[in-house]
C-alpha atoms as a PDB file:
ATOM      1  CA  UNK A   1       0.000   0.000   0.000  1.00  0.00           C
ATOM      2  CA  UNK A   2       0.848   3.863  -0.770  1.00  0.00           C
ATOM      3  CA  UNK A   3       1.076   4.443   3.202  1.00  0.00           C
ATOM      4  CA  UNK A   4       3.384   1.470   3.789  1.00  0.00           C
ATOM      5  CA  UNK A   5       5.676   0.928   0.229  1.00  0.00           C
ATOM      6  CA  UNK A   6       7.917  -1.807  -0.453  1.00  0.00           C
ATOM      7  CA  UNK A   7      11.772  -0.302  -0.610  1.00  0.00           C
ATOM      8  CA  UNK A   8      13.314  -2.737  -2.934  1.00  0.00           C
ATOM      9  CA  UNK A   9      16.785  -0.477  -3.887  1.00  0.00           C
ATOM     10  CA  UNK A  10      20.167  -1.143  -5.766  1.00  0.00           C
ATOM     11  CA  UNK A  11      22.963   1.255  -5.826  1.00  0.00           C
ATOM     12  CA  UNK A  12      25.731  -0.498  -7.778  1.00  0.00           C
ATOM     13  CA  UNK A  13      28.414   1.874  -9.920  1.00  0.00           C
ATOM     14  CA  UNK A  14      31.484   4.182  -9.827  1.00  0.00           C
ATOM     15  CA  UNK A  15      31.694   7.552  -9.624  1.00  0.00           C
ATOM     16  CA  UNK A  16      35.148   9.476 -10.869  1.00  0.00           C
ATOM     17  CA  UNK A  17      34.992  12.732  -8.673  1.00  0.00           C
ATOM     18  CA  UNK A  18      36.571  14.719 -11.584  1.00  0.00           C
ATOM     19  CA  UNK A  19      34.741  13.779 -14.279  1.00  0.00           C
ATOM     20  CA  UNK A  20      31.831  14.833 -11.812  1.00  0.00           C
ATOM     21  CA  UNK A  21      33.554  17.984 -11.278  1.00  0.00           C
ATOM     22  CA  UNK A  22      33.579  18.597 -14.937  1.00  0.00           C
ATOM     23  CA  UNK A  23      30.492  17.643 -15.338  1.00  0.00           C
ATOM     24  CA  UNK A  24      29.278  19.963 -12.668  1.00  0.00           C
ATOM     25  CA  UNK A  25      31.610  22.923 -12.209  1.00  0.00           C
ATOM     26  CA  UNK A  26      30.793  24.413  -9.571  1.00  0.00           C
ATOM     27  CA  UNK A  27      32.797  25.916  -6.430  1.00  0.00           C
ATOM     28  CA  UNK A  28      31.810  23.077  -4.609  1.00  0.00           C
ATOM     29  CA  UNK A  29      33.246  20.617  -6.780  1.00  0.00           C
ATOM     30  CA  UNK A  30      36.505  22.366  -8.053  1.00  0.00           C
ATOM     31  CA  UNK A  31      39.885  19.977  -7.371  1.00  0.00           C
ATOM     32  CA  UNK A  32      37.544  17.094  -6.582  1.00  0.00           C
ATOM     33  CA  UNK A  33      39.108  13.851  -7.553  1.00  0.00           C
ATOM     34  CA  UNK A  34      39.003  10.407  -6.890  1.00  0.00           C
ATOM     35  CA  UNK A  35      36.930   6.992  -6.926  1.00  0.00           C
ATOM     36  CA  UNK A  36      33.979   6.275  -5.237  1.00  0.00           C
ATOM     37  CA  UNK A  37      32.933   2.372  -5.899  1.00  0.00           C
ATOM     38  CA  UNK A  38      29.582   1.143  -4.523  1.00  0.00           C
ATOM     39  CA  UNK A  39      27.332  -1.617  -4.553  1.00  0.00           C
ATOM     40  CA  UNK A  40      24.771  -1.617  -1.895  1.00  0.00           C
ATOM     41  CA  UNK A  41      21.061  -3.334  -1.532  1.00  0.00           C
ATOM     42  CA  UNK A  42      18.521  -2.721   0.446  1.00  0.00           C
ATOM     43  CA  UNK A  43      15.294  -4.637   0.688  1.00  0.00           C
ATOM     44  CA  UNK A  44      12.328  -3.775   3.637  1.00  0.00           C
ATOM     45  CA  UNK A  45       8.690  -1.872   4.235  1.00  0.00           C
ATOM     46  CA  UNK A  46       8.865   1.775   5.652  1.00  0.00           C
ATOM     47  CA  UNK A  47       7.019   0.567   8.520  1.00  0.00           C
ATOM     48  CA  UNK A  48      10.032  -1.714   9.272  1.00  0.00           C
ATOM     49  CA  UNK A  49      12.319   1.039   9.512  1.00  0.00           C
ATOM     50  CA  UNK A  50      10.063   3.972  11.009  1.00  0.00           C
ATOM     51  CA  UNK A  51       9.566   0.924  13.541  1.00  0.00           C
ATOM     52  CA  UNK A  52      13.407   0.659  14.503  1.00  0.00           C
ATOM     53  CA  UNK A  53      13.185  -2.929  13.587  1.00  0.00           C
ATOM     54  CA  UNK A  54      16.498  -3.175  11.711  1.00  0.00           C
ATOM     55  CA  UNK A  55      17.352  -6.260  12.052  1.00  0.00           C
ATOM     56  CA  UNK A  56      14.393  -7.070   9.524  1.00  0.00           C
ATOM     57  CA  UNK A  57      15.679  -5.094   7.189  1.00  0.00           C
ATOM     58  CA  UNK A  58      17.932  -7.152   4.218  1.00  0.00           C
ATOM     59  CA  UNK A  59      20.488  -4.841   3.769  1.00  0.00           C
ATOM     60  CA  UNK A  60      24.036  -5.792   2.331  1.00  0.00           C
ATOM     61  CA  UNK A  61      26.769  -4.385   0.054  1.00  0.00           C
ATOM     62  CA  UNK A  62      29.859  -2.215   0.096  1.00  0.00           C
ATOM     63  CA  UNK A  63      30.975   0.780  -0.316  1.00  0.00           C
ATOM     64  CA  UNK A  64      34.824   2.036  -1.107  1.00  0.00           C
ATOM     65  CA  UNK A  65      36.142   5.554  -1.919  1.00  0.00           C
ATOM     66  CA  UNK A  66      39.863   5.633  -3.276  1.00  0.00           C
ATOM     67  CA  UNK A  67      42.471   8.727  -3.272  1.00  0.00           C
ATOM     68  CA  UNK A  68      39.610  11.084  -3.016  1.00  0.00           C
ATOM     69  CA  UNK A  69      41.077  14.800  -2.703  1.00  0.00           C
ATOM     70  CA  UNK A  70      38.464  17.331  -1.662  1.00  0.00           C
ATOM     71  CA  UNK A  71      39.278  20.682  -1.626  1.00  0.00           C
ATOM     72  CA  UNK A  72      37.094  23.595   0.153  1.00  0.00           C
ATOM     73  CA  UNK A  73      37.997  27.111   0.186  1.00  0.00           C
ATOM     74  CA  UNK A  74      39.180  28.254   3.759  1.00  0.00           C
ATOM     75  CA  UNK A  75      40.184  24.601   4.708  1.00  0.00           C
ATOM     76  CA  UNK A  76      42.764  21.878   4.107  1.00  0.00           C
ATOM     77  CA  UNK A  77      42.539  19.711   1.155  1.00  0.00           C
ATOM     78  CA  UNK A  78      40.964  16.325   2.223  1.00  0.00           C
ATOM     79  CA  UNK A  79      43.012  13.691   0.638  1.00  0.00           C
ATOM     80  CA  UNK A  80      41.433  10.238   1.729  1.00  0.00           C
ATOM     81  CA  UNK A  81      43.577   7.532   0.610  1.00  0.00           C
ATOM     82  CA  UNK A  82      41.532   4.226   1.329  1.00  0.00           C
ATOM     83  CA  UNK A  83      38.071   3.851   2.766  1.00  0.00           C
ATOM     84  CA  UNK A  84      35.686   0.723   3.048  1.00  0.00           C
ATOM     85  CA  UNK A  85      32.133   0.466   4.243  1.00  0.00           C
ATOM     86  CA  UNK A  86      30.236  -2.821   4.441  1.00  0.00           C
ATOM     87  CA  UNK A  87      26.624  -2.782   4.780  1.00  0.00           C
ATOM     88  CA  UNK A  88      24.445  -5.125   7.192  1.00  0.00           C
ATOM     89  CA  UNK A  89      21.349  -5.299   7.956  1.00  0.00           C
ATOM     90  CA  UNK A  90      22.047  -3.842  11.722  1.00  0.00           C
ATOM     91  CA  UNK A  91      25.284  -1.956  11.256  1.00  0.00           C
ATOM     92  CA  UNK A  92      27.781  -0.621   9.073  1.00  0.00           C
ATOM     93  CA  UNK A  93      31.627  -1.575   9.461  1.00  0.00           C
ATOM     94  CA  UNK A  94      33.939   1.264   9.053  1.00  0.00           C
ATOM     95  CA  UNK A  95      36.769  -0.221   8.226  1.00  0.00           C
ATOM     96  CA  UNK A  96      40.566   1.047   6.728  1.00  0.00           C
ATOM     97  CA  UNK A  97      39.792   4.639   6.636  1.00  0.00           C
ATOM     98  CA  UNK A  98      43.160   6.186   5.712  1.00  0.00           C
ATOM     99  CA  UNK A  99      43.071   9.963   5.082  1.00  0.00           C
ATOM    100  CA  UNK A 100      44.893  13.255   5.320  1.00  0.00           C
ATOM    101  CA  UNK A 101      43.639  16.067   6.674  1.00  0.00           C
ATOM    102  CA  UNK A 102      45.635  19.309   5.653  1.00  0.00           C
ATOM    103  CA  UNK A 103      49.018  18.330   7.296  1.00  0.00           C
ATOM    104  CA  UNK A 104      47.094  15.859   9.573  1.00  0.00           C
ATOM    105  CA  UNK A 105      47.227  12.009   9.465  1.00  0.00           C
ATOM    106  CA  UNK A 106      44.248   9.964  10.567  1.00  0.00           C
ATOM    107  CA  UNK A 107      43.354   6.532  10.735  1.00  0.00           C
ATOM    108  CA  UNK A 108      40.150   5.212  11.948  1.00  0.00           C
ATOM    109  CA  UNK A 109      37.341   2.089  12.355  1.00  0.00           C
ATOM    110  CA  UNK A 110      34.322   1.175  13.636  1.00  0.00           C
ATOM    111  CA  UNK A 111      30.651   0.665  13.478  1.00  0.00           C
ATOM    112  CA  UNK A 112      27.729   2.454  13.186  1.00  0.00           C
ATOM    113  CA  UNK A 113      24.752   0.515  14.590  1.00  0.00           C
ATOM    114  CA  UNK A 114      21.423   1.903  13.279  1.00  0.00           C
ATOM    115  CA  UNK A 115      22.702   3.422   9.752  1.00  0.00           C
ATOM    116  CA  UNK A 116      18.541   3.573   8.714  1.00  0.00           C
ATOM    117  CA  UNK A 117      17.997   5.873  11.479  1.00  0.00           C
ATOM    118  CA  UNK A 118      19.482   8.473   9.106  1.00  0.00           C
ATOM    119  CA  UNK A 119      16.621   8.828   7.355  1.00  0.00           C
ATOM    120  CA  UNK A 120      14.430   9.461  10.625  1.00  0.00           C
ATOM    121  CA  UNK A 121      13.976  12.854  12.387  1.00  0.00           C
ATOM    122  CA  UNK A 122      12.548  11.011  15.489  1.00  0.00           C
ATOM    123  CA  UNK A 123      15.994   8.614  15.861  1.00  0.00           C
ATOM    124  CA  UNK A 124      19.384   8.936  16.514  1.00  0.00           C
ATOM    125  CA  UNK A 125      22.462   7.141  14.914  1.00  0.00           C
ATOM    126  CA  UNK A 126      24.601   5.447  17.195  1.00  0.00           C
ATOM    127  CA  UNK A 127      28.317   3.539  16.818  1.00  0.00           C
ATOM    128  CA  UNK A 128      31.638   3.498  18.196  1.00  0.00           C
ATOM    129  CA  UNK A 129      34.842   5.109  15.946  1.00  0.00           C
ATOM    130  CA  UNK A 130      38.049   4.620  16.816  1.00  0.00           C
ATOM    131  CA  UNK A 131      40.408   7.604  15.410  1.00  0.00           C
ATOM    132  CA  UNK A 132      44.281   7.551  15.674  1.00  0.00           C
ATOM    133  CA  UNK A 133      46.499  10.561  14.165  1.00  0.00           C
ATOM    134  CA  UNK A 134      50.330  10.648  14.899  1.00  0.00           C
ATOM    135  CA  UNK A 135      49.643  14.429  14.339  1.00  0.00           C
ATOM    136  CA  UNK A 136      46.856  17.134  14.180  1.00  0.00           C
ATOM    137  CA  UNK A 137      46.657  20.771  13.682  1.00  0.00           C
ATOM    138  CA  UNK A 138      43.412  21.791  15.010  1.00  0.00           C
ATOM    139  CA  UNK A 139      44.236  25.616  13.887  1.00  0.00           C
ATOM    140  CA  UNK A 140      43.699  24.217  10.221  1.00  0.00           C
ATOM    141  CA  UNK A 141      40.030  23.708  10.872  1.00  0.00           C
ATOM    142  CA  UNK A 142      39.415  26.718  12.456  1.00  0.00           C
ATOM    143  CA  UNK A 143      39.164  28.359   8.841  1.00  0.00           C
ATOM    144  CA  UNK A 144      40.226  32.274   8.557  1.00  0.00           C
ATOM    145  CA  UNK A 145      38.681  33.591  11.259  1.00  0.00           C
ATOM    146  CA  UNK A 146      42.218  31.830  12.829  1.00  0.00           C
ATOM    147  CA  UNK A 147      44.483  33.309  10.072  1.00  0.00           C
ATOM    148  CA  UNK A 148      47.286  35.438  11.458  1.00  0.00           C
ATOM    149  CA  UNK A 149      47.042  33.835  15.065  1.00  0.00           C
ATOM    150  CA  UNK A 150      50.493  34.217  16.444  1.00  0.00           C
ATOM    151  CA  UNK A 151      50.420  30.711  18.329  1.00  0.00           C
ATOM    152  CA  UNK A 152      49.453  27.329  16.446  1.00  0.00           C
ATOM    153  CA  UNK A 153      47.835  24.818  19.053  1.00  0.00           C
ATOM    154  CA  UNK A 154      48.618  21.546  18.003  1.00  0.00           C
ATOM    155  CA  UNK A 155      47.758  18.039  19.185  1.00  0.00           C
ATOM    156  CA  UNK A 156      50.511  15.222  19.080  1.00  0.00           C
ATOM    157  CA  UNK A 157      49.127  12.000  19.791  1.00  0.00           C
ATOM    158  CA  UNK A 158      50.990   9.167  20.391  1.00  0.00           C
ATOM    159  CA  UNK A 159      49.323   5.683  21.155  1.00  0.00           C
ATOM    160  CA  UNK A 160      46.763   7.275  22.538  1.00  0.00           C
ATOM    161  CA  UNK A 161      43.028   6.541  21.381  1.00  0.00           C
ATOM    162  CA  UNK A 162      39.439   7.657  21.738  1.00  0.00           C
ATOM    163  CA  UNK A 163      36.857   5.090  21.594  1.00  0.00           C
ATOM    164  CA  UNK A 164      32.793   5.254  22.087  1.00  0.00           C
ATOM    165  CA  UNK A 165      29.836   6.679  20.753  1.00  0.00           C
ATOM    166  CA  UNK A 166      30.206   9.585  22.807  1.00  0.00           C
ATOM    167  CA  UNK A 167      31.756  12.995  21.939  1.00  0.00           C
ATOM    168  CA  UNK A 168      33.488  14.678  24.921  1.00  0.00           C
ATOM    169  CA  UNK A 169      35.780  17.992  24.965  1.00  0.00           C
ATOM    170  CA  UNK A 170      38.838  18.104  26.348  1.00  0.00           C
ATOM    171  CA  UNK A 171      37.263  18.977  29.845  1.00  0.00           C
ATOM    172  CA  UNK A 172      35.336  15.622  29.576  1.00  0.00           C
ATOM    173  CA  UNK A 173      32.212  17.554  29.322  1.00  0.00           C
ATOM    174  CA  UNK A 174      29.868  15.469  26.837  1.00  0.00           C
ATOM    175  CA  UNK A 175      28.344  17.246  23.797  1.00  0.00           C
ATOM    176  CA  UNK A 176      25.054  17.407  22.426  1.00  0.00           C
ATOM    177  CA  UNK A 177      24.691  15.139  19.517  1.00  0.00           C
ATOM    178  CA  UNK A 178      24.683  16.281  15.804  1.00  0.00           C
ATOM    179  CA  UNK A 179      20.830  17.171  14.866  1.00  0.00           C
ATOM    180  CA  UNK A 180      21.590  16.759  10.790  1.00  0.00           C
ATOM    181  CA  UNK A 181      17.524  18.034  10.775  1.00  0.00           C
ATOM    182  CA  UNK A 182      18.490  21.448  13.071  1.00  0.00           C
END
């Protein structure tokens, strides 16, 4: 029925960031380059997923972006190197995410447990990442309202790690989560 549809989806290609970039010049899109490799199905009812019931859903597939550079004005180039994504039916696996963020390294993995609550103003995503970086400049990120400071505060990590699906400052004090709907 119209108030309860079948979902029965395929996304299965390649995308070449340039030739999208070409294809669409816009500021946006300038510099982009790279591969973006999918092939993802999905198979449920809306009332399965409004429902939270996402184990029921028959979800499966990957998804793999290679040396994708992304450039936006008044930030550092993002330069992923290797990322992988493999879809479930209850969670995505993040897994070899290799990228470079201005003159920052990071690594990370994990999961994200209810990916279909994306599409849901009424739920919340929730995982656990697990982010290493030998080195990062958080004044890069701070765009140019941080241009000319006379100090650079820089975090060095070393074998340290921050695991969980909560976001804390450096104070410990937990954050409000993202509202991607505000």
């Amino acid at each position: 029925p119209l108030s309860d549809p079948d979902i029965d989806s395929r996304v299965k290609g390649t995308i070449d960031l340039a030739e999208l970039a070409q294809a669409f010049p816009m500021d946006a899109t300038k510099g982009m380059s790279g591969l973006i490799t999918a092939d993802i199905t999905a198979k449920t009812r809306l009332s399965t997923i409004e429902s939270g019931a996402y184990d029921q859903v028959n979800m499966s597939g990957d998804l793999v972006a290679q040396q994708v550079n992304y450039p936006m004005e008044g930030y550092p180039v993002v330069k992923i190197q290797q990322a992988r994504a493999a879809f479930t039916p209850n969670k995505v696996l993040i897994e070899n995410f290799q990228a470079q963020l201005g003159k920052s390294d990071v690594q990370a993995s994990g999961t994200i447990d209810n990916i279909l609550a994306y599409i849901s103003p009424k739920k919340t995503m929730k995982g656990s990442l697990v982010i290493r970086s030998n080195f990062f400049d958080v004044n890069e990120w701070y765009g140019s309202e941080s241009e000319g400071a006379e100090e650079s505060a820089y975090a060095e990590v070393s074998g340290s790690q921050t695991s969980g699906g909560n976001s804390a400052s450096a104070d410990g004090a937990s954050e409000a989560p993202f509202d991607r709907f505000d």
